[in-house]
Protein backbone atom coordinates (compact mmCIF):
# COMPACT_ATOMS: atom_id res chain seq x y z
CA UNK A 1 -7.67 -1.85 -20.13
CA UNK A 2 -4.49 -2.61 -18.21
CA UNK A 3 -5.17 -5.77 -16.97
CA UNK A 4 -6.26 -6.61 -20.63
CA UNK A 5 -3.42 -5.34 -21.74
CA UNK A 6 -0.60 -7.27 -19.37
CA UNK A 7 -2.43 -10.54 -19.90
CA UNK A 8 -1.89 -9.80 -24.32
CA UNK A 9 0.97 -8.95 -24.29
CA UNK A 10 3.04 -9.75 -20.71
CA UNK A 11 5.04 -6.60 -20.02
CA UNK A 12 3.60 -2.65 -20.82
CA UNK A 13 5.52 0.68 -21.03
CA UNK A 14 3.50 3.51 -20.77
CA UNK A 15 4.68 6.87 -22.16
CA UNK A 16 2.88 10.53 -21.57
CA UNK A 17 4.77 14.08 -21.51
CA UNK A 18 4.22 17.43 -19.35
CA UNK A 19 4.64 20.86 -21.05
CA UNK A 20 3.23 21.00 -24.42
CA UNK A 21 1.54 24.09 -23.67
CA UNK A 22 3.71 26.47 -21.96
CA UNK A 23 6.05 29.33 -22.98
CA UNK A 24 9.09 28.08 -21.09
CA UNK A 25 10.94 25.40 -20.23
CA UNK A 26 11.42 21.80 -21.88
CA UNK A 27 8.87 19.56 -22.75
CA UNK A 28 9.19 16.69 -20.17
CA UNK A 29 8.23 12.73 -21.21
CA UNK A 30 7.92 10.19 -18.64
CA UNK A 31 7.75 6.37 -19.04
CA UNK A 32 7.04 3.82 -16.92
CA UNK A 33 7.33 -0.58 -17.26
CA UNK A 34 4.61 -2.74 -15.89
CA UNK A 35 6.15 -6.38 -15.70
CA UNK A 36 3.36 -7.98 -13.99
CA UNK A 37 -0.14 -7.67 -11.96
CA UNK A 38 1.42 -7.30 -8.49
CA UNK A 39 3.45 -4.31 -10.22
CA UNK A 40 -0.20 -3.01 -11.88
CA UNK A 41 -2.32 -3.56 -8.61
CA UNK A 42 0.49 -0.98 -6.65
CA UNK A 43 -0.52 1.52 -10.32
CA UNK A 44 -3.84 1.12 -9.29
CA UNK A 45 -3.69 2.20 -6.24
CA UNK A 46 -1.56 5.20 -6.24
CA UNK A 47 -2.09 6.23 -10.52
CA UNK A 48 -4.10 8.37 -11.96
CA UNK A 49 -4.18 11.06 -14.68
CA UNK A 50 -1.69 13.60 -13.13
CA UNK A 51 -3.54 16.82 -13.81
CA UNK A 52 -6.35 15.62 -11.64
CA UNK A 53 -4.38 15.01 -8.36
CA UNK A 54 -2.65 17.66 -5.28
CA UNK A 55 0.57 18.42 -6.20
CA UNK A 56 1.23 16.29 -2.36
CA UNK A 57 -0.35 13.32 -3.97
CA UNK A 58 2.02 13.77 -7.30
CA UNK A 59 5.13 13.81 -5.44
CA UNK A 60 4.08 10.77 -3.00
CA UNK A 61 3.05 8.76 -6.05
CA UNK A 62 6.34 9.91 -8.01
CA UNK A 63 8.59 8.42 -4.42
CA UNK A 64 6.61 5.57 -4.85
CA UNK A 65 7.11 4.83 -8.40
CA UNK A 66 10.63 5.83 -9.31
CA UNK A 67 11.51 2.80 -6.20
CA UNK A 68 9.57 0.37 -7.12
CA UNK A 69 9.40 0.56 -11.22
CA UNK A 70 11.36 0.35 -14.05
CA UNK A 71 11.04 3.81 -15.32
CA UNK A 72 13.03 6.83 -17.65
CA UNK A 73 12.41 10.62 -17.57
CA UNK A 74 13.78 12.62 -20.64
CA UNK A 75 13.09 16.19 -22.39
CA UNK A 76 13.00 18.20 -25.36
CA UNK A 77 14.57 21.02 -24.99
CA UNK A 78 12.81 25.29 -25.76
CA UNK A 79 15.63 25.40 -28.43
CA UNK A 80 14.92 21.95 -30.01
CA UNK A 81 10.91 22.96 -29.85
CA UNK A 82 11.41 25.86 -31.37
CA UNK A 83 13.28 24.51 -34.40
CA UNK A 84 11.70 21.17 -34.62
CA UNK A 85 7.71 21.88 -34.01
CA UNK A 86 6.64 21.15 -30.36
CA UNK A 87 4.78 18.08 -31.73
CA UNK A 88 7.98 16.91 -33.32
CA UNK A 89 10.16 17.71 -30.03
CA UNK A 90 7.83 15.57 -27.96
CA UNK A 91 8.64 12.39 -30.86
CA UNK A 92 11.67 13.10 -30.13
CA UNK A 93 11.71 13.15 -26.48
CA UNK A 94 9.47 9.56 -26.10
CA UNK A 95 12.34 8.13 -28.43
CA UNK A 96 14.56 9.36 -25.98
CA UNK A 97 12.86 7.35 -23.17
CA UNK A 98 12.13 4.14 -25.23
CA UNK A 99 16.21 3.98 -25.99
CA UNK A 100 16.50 3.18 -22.38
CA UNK A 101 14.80 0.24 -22.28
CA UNK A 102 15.19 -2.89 -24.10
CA UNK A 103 11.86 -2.84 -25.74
CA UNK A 104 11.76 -6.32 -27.48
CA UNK A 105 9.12 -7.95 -26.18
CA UNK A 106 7.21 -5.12 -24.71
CA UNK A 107 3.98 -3.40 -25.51
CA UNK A 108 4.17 0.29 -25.66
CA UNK A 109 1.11 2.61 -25.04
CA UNK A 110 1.34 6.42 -25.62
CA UNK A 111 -1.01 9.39 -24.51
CA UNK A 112 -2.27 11.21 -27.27
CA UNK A 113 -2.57 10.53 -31.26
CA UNK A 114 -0.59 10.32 -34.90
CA UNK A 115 3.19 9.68 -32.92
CA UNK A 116 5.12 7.72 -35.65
CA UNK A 117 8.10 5.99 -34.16
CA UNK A 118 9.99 3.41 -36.37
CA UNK A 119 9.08 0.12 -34.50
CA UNK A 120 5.67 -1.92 -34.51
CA UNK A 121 4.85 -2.57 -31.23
CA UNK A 122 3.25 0.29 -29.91
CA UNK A 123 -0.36 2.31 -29.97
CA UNK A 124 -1.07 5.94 -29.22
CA UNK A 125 -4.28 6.04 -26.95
CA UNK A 126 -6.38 9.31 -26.71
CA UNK A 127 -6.45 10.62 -23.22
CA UNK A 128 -4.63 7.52 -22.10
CA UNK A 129 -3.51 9.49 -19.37
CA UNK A 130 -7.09 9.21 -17.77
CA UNK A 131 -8.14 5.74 -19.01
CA UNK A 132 -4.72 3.74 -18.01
CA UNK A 133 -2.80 3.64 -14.77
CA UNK A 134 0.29 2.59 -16.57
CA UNK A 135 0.06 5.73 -18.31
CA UNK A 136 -0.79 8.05 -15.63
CA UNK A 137 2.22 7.04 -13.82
CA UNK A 138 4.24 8.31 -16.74
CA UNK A 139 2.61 11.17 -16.56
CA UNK A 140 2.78 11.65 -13.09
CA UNK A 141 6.84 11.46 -13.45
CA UNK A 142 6.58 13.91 -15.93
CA UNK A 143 4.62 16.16 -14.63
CA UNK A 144 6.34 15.90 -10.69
CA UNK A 145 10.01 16.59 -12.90
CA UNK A 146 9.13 19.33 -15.13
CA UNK A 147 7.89 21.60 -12.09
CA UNK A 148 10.94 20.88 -10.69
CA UNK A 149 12.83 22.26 -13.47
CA UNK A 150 10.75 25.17 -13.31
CA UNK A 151 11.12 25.89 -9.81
CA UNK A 152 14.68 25.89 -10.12
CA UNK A 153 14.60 28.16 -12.96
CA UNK A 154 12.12 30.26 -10.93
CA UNK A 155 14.70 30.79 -7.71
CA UNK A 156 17.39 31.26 -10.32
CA UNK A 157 15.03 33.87 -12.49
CA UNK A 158 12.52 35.70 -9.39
CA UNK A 159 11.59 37.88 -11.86
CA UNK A 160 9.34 35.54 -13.61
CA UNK A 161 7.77 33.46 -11.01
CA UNK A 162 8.44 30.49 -12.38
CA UNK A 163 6.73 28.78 -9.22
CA UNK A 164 3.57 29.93 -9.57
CA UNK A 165 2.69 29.15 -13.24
CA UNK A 166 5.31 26.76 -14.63
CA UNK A 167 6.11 28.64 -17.49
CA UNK A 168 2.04 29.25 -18.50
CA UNK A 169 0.74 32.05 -20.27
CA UNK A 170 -0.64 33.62 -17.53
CA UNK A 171 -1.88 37.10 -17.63
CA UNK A 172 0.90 37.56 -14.48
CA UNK A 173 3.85 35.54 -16.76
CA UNK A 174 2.84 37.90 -20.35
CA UNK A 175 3.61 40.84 -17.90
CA UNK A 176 6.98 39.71 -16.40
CA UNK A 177 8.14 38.94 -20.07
CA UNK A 178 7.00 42.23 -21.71
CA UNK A 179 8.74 43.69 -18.49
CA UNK A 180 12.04 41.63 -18.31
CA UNK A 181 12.28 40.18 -21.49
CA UNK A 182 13.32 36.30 -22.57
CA UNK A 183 16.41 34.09 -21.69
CA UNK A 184 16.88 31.21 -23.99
CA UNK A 185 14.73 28.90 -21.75
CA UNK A 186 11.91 30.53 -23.59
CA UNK A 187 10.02 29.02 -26.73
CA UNK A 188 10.52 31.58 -29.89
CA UNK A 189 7.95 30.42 -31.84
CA UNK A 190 5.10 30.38 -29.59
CA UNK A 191 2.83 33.36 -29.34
CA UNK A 192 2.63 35.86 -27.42
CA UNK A 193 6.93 35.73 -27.66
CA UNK A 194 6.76 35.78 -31.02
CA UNK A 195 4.59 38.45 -31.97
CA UNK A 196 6.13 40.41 -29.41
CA UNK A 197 9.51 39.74 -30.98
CA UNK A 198 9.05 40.52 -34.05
CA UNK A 199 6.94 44.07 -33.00
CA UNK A 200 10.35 44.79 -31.01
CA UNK A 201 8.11 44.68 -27.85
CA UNK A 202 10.55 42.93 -25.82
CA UNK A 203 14.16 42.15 -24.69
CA UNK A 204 16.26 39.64 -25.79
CA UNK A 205 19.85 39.08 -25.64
CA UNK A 206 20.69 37.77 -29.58
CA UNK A 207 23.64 36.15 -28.40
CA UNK A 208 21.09 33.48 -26.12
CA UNK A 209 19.39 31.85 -29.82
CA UNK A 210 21.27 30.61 -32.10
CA UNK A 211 20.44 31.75 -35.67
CA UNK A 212 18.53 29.04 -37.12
CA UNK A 213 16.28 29.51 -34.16
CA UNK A 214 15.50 33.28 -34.86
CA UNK A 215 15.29 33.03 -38.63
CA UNK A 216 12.46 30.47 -37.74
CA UNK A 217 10.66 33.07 -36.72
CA UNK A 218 12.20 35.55 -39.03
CA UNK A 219 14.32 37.40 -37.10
């Protein structure tokens, strides 16, 4: 569909996101400009959907990309997901990305379904991550940056292993929070945290949420 795609409409931005799912962390969108088919023949050979490559391939593809492509990486943050609806953060975070490129003539294609943005020339394509190499480098740079941010909050936080599952609801992760409790990089209003929050199961410092953030959850 790429090809098809460059020849319609002459220059592509693909847009996909990392961390919907988890209990930590931001939610990560990464974009990426094709200009032309020398640009979409390098894609082809180094894309894919990121969840299906080595972590190694990721972060040779990401080198690879971010030098030769027109590109932006922003997030949403736990605090803005937690007040805004994660599916409403991650709007928010591919407007983020599209502001940093002059998008006038340019075709925008977006993993997923139902994004409203206030301009025309854009689609949202279901599991675009797997059927376009434009957007499976997007979601390559968003994948390759969120574990980065995780990592980092993993050797600043040991206790929660942040290396291991990214911020997951692993059986391993549940136990570390019902044992040490949640910093503000932690999502409120997803469960488990927020059943266990409002049982009085675990720690929290109130000082770390603001208040509009814990009366979402009614706290």
């Amino acid at each position: 569909m790429d090809l098809e795609y460059l020849k319609k409409y002459g220059k592509i931005i693909g847009v996909d996101e990392a961390g919907r799912g988890p209990l930590a962390g931001p939610v990560v969108i990464g974009s990426v400009l094709v200009e032309n088919e020398k640009q979409l023949k390098l894609l082809e050979k180094i894309s894919n959907d990121s969840k299906k490559m080595t972590e190694k391939n990721r972060n040779d593809a990401y080198k690879i990309i971010v030098e030769n492509f027109k590109y932006s990486i922003e997030i949403a943050t736990p605090e803005e997901i937690d007040l805004y609806n994660i599916f409403s953060a991650t709007t928010l975070g591919i407007k983020r990305v599209l502001k940093d490129y002059n998008i006038e003539n340019k075709y925008i294609i977006i993993d997923g379904k139902n994004f409203k943005l206030n301009i025309e020339n854009y689609e949202c394509i279901v599991k675009g991550d797997s059927k376009s190499k434009i957007i499976g480098a997007a979601s390559i740079l968003a994948k390759v940056y969120r574990d980065r941010i995780m990592v980092e909050l993993g050797e600043k936080y040991p206790e929660y292993n942040f290396q291991k599952h990214k911020g997951y609801p692993t059986k391993e992760h549940i136990e570390n929070i019902k044992k040490y409790g949640i910093k503000n990089f932690y999502r409120i209003t997803f469960n488990p945290i927020k059943t266990l929050l409002l049982k009085n199961e675990i720690k929290y410092n109130k000082d770390d949420f603001n208040s509009m953030r814990l009366m979402k959850i009614g706290l």
